[in-house]
C-alpha atoms as a PDB file:
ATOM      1  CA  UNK A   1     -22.457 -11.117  19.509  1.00  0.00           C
ATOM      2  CA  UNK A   2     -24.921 -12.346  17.724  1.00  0.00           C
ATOM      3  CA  UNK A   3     -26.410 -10.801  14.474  1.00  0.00           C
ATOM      4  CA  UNK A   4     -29.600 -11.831  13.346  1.00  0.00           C
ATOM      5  CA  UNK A   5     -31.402 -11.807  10.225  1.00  0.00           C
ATOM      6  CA  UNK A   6     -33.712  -8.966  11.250  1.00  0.00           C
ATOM      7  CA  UNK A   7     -30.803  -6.927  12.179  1.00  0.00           C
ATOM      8  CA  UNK A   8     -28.992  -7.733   8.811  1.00  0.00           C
ATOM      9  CA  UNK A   9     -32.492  -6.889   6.744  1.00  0.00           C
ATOM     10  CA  UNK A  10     -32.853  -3.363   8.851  1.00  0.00           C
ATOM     11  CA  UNK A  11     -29.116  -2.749   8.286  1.00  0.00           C
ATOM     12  CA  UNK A  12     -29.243  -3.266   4.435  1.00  0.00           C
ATOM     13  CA  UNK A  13     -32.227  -1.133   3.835  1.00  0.00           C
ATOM     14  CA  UNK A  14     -30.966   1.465   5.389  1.00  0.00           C
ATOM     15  CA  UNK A  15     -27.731   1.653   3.631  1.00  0.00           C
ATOM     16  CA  UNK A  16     -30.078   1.016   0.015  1.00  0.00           C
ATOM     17  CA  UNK A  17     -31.993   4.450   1.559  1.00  0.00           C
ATOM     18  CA  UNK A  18     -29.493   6.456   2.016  1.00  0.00           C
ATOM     19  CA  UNK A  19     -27.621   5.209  -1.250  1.00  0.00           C
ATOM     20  CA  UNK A  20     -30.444   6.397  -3.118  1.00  0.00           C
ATOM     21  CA  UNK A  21     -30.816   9.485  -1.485  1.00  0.00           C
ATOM     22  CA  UNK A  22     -27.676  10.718  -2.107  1.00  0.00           C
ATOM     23  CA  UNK A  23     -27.380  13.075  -5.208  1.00  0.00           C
ATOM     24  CA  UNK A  24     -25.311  12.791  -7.797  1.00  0.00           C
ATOM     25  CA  UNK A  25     -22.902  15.527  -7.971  1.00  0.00           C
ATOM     26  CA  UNK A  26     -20.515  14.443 -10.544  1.00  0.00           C
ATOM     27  CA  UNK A  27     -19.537  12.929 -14.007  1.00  0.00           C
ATOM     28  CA  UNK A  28     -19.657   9.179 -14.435  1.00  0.00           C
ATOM     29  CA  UNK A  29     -15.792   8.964 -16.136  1.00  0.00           C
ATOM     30  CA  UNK A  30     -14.360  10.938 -12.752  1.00  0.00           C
ATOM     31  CA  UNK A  31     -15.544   8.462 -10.441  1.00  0.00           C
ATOM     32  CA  UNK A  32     -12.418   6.533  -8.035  1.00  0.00           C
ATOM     33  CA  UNK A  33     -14.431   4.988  -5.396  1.00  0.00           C
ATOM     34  CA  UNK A  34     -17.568   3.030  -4.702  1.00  0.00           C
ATOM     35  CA  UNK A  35     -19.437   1.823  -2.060  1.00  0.00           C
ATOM     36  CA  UNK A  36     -21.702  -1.224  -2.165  1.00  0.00           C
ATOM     37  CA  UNK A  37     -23.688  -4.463  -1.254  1.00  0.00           C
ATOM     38  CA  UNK A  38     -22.845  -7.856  -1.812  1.00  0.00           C
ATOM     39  CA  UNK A  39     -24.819 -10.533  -1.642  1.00  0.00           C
ATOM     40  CA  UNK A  40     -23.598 -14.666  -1.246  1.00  0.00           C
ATOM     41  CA  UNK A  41     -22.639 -17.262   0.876  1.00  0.00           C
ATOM     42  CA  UNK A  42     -19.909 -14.112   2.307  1.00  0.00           C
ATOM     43  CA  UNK A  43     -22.719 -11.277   2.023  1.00  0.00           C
ATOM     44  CA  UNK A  44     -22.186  -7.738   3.202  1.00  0.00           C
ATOM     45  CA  UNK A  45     -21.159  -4.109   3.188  1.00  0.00           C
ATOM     46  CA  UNK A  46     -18.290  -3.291   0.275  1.00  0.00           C
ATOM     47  CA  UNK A  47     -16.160  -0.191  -0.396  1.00  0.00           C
ATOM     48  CA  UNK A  48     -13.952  -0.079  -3.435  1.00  0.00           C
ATOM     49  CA  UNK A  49     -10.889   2.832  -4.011  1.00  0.00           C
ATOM     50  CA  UNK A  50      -9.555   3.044  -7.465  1.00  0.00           C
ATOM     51  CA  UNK A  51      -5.699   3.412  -7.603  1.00  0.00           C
ATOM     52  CA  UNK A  52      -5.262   3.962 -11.424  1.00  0.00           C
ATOM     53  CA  UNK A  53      -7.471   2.852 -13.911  1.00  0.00           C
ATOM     54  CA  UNK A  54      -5.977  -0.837 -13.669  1.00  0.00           C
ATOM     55  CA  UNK A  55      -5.526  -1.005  -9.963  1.00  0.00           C
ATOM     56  CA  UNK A  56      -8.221  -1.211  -6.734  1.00  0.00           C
ATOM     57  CA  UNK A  57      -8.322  -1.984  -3.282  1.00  0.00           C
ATOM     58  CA  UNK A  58     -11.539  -3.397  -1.621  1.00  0.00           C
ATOM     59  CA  UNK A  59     -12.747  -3.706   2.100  1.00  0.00           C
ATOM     60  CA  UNK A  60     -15.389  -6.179   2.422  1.00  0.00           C
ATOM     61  CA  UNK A  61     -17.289  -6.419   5.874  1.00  0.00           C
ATOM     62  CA  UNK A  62     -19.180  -9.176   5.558  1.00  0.00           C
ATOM     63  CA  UNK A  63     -21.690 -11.424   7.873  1.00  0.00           C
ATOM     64  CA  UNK A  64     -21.562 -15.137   8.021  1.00  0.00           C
ATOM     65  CA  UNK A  65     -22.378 -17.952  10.475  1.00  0.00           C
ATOM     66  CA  UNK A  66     -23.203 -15.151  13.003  1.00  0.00           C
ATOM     67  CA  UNK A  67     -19.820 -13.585  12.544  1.00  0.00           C
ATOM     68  CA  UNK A  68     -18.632 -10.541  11.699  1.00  0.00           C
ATOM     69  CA  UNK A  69     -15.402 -10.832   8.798  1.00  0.00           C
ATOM     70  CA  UNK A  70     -13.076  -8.069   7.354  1.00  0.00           C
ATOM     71  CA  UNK A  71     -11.637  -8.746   3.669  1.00  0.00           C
ATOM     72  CA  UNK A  72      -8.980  -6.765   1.974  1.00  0.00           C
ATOM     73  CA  UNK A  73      -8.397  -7.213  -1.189  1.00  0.00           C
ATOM     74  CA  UNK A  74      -5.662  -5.947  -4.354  1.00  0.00           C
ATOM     75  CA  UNK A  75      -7.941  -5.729  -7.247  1.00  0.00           C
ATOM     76  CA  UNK A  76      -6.843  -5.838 -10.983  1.00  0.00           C
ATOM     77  CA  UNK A  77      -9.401  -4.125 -13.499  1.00  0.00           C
ATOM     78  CA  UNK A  78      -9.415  -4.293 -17.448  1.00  0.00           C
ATOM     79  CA  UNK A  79     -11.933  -3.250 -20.006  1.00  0.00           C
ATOM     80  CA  UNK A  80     -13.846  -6.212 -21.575  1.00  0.00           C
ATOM     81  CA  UNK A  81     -14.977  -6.233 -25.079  1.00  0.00           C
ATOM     82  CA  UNK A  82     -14.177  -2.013 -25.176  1.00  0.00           C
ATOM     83  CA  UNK A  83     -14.372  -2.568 -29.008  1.00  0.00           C
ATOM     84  CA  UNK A  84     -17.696  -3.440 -28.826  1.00  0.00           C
ATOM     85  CA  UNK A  85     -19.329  -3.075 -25.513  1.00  0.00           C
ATOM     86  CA  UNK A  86     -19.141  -0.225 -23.675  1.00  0.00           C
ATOM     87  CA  UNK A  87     -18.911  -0.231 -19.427  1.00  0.00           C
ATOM     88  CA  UNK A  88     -18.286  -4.047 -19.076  1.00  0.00           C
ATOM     89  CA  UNK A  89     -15.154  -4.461 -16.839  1.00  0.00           C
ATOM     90  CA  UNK A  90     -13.409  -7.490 -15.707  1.00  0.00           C
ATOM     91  CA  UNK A  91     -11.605  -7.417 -12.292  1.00  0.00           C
ATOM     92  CA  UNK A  92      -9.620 -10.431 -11.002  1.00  0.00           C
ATOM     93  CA  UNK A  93      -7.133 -10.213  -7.517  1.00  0.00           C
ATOM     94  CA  UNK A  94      -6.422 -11.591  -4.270  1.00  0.00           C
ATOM     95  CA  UNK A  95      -6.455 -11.033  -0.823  1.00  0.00           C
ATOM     96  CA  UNK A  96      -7.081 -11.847   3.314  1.00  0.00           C
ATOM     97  CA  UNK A  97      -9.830 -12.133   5.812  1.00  0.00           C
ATOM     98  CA  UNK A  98      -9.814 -12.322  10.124  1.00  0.00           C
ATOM     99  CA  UNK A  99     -12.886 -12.020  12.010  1.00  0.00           C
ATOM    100  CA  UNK A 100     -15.134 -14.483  13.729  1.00  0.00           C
ATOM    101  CA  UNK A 101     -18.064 -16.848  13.782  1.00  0.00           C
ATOM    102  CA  UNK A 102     -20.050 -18.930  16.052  1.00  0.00           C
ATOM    103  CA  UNK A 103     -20.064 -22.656  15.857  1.00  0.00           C
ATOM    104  CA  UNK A 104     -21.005 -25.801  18.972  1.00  0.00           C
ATOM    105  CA  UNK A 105     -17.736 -27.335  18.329  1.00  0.00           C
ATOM    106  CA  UNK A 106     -14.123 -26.770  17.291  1.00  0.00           C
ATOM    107  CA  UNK A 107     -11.570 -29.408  15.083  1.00  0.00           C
ATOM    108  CA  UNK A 108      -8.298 -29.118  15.064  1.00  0.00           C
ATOM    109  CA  UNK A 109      -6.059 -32.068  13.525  1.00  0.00           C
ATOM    110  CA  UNK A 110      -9.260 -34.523  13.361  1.00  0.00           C
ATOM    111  CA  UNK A 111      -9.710 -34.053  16.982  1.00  0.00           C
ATOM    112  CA  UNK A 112     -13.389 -32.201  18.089  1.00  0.00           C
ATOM    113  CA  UNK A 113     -14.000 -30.341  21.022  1.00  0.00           C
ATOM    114  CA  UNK A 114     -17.533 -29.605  21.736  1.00  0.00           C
ATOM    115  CA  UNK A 115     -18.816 -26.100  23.706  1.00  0.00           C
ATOM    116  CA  UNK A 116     -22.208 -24.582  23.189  1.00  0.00           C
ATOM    117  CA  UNK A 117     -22.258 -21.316  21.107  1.00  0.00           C
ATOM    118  CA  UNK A 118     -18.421 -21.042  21.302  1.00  0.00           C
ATOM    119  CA  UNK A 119     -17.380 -18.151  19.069  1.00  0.00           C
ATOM    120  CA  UNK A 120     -14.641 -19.313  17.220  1.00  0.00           C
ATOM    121  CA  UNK A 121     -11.747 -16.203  15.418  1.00  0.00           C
ATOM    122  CA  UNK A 122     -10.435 -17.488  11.907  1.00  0.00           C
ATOM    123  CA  UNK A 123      -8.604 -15.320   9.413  1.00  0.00           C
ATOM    124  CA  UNK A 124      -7.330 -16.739   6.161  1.00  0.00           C
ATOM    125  CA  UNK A 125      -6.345 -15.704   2.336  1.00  0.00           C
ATOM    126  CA  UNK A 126      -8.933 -15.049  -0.487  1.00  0.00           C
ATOM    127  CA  UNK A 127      -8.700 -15.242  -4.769  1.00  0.00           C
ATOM    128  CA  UNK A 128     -10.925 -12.795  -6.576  1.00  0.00           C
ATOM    129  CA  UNK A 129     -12.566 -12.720 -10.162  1.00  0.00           C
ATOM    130  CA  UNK A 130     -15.658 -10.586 -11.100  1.00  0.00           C
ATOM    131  CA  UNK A 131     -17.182  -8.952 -14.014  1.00  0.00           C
ATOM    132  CA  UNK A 132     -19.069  -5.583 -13.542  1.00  0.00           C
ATOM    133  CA  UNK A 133     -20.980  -3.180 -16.349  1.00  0.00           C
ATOM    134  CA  UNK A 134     -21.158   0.518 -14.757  1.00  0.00           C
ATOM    135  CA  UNK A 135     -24.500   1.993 -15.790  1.00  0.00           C
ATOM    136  CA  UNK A 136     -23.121   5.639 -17.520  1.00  0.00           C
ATOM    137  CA  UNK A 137     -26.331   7.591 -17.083  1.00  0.00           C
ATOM    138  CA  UNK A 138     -26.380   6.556 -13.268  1.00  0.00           C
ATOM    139  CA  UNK A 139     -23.790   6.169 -10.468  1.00  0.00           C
ATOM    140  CA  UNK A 140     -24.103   2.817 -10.670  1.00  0.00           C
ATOM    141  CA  UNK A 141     -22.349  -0.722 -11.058  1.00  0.00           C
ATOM    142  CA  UNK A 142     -23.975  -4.045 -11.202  1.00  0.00           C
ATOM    143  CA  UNK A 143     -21.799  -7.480 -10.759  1.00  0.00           C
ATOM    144  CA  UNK A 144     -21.528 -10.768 -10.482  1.00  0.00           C
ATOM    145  CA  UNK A 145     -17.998 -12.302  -8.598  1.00  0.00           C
ATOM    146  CA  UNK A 146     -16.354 -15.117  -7.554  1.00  0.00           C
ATOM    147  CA  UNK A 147     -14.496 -15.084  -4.380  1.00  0.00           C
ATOM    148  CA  UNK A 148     -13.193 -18.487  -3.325  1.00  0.00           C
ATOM    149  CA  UNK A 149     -11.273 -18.585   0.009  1.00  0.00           C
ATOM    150  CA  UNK A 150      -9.399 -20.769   3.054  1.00  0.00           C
ATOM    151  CA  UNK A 151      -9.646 -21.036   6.222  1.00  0.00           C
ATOM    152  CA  UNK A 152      -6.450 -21.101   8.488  1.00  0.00           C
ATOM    153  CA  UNK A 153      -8.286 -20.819  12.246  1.00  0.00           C
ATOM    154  CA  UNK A 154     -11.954 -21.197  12.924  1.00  0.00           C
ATOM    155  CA  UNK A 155     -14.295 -24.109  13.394  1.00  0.00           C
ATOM    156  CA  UNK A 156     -12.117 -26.496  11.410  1.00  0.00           C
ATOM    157  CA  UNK A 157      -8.579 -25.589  11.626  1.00  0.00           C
ATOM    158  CA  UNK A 158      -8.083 -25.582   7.928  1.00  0.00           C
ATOM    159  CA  UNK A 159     -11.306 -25.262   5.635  1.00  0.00           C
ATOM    160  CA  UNK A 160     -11.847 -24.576   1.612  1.00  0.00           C
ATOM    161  CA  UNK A 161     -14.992 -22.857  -0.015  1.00  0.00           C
ATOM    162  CA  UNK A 162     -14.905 -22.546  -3.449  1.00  0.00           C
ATOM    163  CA  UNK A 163     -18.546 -22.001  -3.968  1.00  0.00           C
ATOM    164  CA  UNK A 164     -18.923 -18.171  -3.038  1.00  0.00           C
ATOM    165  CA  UNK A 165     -20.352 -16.446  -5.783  1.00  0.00           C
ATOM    166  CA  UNK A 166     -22.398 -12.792  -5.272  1.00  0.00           C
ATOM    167  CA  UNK A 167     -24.164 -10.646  -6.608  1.00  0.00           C
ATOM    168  CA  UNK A 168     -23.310  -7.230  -6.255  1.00  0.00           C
ATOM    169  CA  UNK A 169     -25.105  -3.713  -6.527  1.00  0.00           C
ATOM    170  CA  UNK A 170     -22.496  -0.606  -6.302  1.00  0.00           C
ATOM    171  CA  UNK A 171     -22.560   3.236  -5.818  1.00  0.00           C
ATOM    172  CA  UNK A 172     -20.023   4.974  -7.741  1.00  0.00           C
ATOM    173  CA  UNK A 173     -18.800   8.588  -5.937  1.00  0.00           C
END
């Protein structure tokens, strides 16, 4: 399966258009979910479901190196500078990922194997850290986040990436 840029573009407008068309039907403090982009080196689809007011859950269904990838991830929020600035939240957590990707060769122990347009699973474990401010007069949340991960399976058996920061743009319902 492969998943191309065009398809990606399509499939993100669309989800911006309905997002947009969607009315806002209730208060901005009663809000427990949202539902979002995300968009860095692990860009996507995002849905977030409040707990408490401290705890969170997000599902993260994301596109990469023509792959498709789930994330799941505990999520730990706390008001930032409340004394002073309103709707600035920091969130910080951890979490897991499966899915797959497409790649010409394979390593495994510092041996490669080589097969054209091999789609490869991998799965592996994720940290989390993120600042938001959550726009009062709209339904809305704007981000930045840092979600550094490993690799267990995939095109090298075991893999780091520490440099996936995002940008993210949130409806709150």
């Amino acid at each position: 399966m492969i998943i191309s840029l065009q398809m990606k573009t399509r499939a993100i407008g669309l989800f911006i258009l309905i997002l947009f068309l969607t009315p806002v039907l209730s208060e901005a403090q009663n809000y427990t979910r949202n539902v979002g982009i995300r968009g860095g080196q692990t860009s996507g689809f995002t849905y977030r479901q409040y707990m408490d007011e401290g705890n969170a859950y997000e599902g993260l269904l994301s596109f990469k190196k023509d792959g498709l990838q789930i994330t799941f991830l505990k999520e730990f929020v706390q008001p930032y500078l409340s004394g002073h600035i309103e709707n600035i939240y920091l969130l910080w957590g951890y979490g897991a990922h499966v899915g797959t990707n497409r790649t010409s060769s394979w390593e495994i122990f510092s041996k490669r194997f080589y097969d054209l347009n091999s789609i490869t699973p991998l799965c592996g474990i994720d940290g989390y850290a993120g600042i938001e401010y959550r726009v009062r007069e709209f339904p809305l949340v704007i981000g930045a986040d840092y979600k550094p991960f490993f690799d267990l399976a995939g095109a090298k058996f075991f893999s780091i990436s520490i440099w996936d920061f995002a940008i993210t743009l949130k409806y709150n319902f």
